[in-house]
Protein backbone atom coordinates (compact mmCIF):
# COMPACT_ATOMS: atom_id res chain seq x y z
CA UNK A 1 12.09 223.63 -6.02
CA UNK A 2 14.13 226.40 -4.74
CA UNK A 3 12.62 228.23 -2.10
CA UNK A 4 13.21 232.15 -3.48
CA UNK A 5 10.46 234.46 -4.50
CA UNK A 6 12.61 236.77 -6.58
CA UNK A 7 11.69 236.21 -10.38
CA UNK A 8 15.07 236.18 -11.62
CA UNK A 9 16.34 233.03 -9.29
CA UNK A 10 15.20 230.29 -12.54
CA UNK A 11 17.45 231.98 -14.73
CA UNK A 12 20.07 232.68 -12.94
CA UNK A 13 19.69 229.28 -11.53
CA UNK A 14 19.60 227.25 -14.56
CA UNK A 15 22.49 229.06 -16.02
CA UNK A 16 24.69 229.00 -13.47
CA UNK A 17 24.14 224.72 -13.36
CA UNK A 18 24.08 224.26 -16.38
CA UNK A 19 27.53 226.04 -17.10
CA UNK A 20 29.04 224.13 -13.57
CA UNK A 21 28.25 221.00 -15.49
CA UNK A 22 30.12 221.99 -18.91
CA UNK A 23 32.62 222.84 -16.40
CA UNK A 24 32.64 219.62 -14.40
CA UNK A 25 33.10 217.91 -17.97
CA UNK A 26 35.67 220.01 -19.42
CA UNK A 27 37.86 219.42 -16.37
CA UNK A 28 37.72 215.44 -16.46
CA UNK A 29 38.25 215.45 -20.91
CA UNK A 30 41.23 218.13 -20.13
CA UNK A 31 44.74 217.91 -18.21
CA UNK A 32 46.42 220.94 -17.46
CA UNK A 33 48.91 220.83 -19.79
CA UNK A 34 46.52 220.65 -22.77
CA UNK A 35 44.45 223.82 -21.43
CA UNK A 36 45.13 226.47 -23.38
CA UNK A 37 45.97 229.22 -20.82
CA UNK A 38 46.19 232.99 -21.02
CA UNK A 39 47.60 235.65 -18.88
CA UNK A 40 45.29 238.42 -17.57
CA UNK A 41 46.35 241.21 -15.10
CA UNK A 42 49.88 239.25 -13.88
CA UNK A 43 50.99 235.55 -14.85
CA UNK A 44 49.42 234.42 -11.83
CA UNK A 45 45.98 235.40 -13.25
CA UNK A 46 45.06 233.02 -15.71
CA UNK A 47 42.19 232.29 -18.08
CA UNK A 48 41.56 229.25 -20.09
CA UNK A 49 39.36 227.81 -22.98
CA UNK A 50 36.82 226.92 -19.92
CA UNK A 51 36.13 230.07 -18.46
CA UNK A 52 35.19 231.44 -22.02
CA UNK A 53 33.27 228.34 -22.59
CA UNK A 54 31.43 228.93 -19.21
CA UNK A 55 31.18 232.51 -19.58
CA UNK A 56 29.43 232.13 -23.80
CA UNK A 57 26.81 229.84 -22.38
CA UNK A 58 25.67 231.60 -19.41
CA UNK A 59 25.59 234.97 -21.56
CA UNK A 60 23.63 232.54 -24.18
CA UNK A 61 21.32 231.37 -21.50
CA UNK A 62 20.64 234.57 -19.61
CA UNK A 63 19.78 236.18 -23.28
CA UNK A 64 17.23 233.71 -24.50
CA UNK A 65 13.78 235.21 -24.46
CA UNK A 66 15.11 239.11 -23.92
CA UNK A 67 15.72 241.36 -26.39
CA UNK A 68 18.66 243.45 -24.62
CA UNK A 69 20.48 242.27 -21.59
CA UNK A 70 23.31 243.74 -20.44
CA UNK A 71 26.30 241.80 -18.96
CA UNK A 72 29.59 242.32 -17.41
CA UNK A 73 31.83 239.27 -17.76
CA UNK A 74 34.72 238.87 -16.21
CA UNK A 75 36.45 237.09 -19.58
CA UNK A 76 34.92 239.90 -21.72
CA UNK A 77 31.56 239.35 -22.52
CA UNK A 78 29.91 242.49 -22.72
CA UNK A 79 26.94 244.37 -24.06
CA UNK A 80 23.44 244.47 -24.54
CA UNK A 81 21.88 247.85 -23.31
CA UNK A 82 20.44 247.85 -19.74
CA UNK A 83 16.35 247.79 -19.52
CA UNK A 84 15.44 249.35 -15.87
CA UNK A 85 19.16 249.29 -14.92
CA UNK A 86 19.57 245.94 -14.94
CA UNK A 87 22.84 243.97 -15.18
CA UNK A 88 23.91 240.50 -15.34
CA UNK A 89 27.49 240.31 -13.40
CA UNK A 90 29.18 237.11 -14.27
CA UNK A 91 32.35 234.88 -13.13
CA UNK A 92 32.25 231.86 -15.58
CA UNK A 93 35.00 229.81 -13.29
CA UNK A 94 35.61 231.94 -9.46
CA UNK A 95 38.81 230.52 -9.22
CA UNK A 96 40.81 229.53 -12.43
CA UNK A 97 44.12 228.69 -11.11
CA UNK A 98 42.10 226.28 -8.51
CA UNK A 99 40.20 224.56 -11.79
CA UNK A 100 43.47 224.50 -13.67
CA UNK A 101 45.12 222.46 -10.78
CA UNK A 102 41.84 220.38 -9.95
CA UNK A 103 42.15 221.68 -6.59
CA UNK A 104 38.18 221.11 -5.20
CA UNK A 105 37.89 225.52 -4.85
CA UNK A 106 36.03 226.84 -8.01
CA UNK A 107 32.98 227.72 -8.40
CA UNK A 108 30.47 229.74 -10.80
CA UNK A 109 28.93 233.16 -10.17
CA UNK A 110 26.31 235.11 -11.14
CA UNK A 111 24.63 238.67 -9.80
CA UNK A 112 22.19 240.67 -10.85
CA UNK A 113 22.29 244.29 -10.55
CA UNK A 114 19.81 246.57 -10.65
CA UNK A 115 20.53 250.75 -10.51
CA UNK A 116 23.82 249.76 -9.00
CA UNK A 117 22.53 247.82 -6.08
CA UNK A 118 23.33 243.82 -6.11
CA UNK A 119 19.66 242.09 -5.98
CA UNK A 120 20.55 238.10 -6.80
CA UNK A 121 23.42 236.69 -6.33
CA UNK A 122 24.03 232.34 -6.98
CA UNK A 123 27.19 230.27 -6.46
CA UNK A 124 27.42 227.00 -7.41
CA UNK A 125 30.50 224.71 -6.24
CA UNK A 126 31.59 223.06 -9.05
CA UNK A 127 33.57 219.88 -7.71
CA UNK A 128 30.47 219.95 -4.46
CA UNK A 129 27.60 220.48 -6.27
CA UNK A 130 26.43 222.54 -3.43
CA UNK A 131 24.24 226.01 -4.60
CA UNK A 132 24.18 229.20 -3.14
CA UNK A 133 21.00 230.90 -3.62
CA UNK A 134 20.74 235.07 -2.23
CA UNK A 135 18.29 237.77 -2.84
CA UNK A 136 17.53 241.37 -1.38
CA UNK A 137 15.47 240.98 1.48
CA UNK A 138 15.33 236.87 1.49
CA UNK A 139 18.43 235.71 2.59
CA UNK A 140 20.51 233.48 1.84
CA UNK A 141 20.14 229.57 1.03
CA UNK A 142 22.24 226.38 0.13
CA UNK A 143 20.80 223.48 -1.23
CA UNK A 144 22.82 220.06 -0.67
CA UNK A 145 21.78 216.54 -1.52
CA UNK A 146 18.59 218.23 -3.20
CA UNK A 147 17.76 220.22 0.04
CA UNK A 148 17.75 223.39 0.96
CA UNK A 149 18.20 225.07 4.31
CA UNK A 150 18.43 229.48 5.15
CA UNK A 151 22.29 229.88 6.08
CA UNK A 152 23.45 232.01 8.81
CA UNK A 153 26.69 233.87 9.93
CA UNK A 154 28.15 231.93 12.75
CA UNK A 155 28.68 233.94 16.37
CA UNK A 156 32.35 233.22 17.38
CA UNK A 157 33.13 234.29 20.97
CA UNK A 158 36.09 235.86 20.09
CA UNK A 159 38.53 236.76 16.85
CA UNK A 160 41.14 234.72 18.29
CA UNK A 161 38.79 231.52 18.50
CA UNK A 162 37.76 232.35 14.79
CA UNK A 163 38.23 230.39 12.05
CA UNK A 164 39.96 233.15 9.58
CA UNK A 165 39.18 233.05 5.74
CA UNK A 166 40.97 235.39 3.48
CA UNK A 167 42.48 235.74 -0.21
CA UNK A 168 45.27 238.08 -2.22
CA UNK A 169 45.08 240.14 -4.81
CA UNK A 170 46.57 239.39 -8.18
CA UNK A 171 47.94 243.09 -7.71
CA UNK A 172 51.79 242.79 -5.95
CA UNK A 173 50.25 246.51 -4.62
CA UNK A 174 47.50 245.33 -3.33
CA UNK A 175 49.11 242.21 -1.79
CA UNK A 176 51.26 244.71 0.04
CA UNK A 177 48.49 245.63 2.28
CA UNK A 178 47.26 241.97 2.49
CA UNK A 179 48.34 241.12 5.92
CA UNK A 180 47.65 244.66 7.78
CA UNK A 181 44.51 246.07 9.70
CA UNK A 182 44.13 249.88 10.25
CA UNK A 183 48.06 250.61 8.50
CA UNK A 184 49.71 247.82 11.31
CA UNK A 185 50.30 244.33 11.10
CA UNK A 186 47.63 241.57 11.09
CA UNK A 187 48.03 238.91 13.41
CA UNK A 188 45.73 236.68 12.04
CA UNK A 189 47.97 235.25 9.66
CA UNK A 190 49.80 233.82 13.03
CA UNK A 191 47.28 233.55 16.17
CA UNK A 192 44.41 232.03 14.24
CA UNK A 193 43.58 229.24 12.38
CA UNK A 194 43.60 230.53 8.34
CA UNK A 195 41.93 229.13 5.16
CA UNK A 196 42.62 230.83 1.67
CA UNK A 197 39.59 231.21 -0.15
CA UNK A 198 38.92 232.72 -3.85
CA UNK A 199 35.96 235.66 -4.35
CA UNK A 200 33.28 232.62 -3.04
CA UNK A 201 34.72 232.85 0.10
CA UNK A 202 31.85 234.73 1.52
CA UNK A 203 29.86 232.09 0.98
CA UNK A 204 31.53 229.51 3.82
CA UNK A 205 31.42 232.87 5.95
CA UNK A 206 27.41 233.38 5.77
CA UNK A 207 26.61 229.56 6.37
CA UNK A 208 28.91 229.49 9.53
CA UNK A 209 31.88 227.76 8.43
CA UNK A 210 34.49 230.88 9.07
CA UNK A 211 34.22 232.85 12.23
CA UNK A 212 36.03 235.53 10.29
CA UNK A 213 36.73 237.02 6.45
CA UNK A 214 39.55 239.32 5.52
């Protein structure tokens, strides 16, 4: 039993396991050259059959019971009108090109909004099976191995003994500004350790893993 009082954590829950394990099947029936792939914002930014799969039933499974729920998919699921300013944010595979090369980074997410402000937010880990549970004034959890435990940010000494996680846009002009801090240079491509990490990257960040995210 998860240990979150905020009434929306079941749902949000069950939707976001249930589509990690389509997921998690999909990717052992499929190789990557029978994925049907198609191009989003660049031809680095891919989509497949998967992520529409993924993103169908967790639209399917956050609708049941409710007569209008609005949701903002990344793959295009969208609609439903919003009751109290409530909306279901939804990433049916955080990090496609990972999943399409079985490289163990991917992962499902799910927020809910409400009047613009981010109240619930789960991750699962597809190829860990480790959840991410976080809510507005309750922290944030991780259950492993059917236990949970409250994460915390870790407390580096310094940035140059940090652990640095960071990721690039799909955009070549955003990329640009990738590797600078404050209009200069970054050196933290080349004095610290660096891990590249997809939009879930916060989550090795808040249970102590990275000293540092860009």
């Amino acid at each position: 039993m998860h240990p979150m009082k905020h009434p929306d954590v079941p749902k949000a829950l069950g939707a976001a396991l249930k589509a990690a394990q389509l997921i998690k099947q999909r990717r052992v029936e499929l190789n990557r050259d029978s994925l049907r792939v198609e191009l989003k914002s660049s031809n680095v930014d891919p989509v497949t059959v998967v992520d529409k799969e993924s993103e169908r039933l967790i639209a399917d499974l956050l609708r049941a019971g409710e007569a209008e729920v609005a949701i903002l998919g990344e793959e295009g699921q969208a609609g439903g009108a919003c009751q109290g300013g409530r909306r279901w944010v939804v990433d049916p595979i955080d990090g496609t090109v990972n999943f399409l090369y079985d490289s163990h980074a991917y992962a499902v997410s799910i927020a809910l909004e409400v009047e613009g402000r981010v109240e619930l937010g789960v991750v699962v880990d597809v190829p860990a099976g480790t959840v991410f549970v976080a809510a507005l004034g309750e922290g944030a959890w991780r259950m492993r191995e059917g236990q949970w435990e409250r994460l915390k940010c870790s407390q580096p000494a310094s940035l140059p003994e940090s652990l640095v996680a960071t990721g690039f846009s799909y955009s070549a002009e955003r990329r640009k500004g990738a590797g600078t801090t404050g209009g200069r240079p970054s050196r933290a491509g080349t004095r610290h350790p660096a891990i590249w990490l997809r939009s879930f990257g916060f989550v090795p960040r808040s249970g102590g893993k990275c000293g540092c995210l860009l």
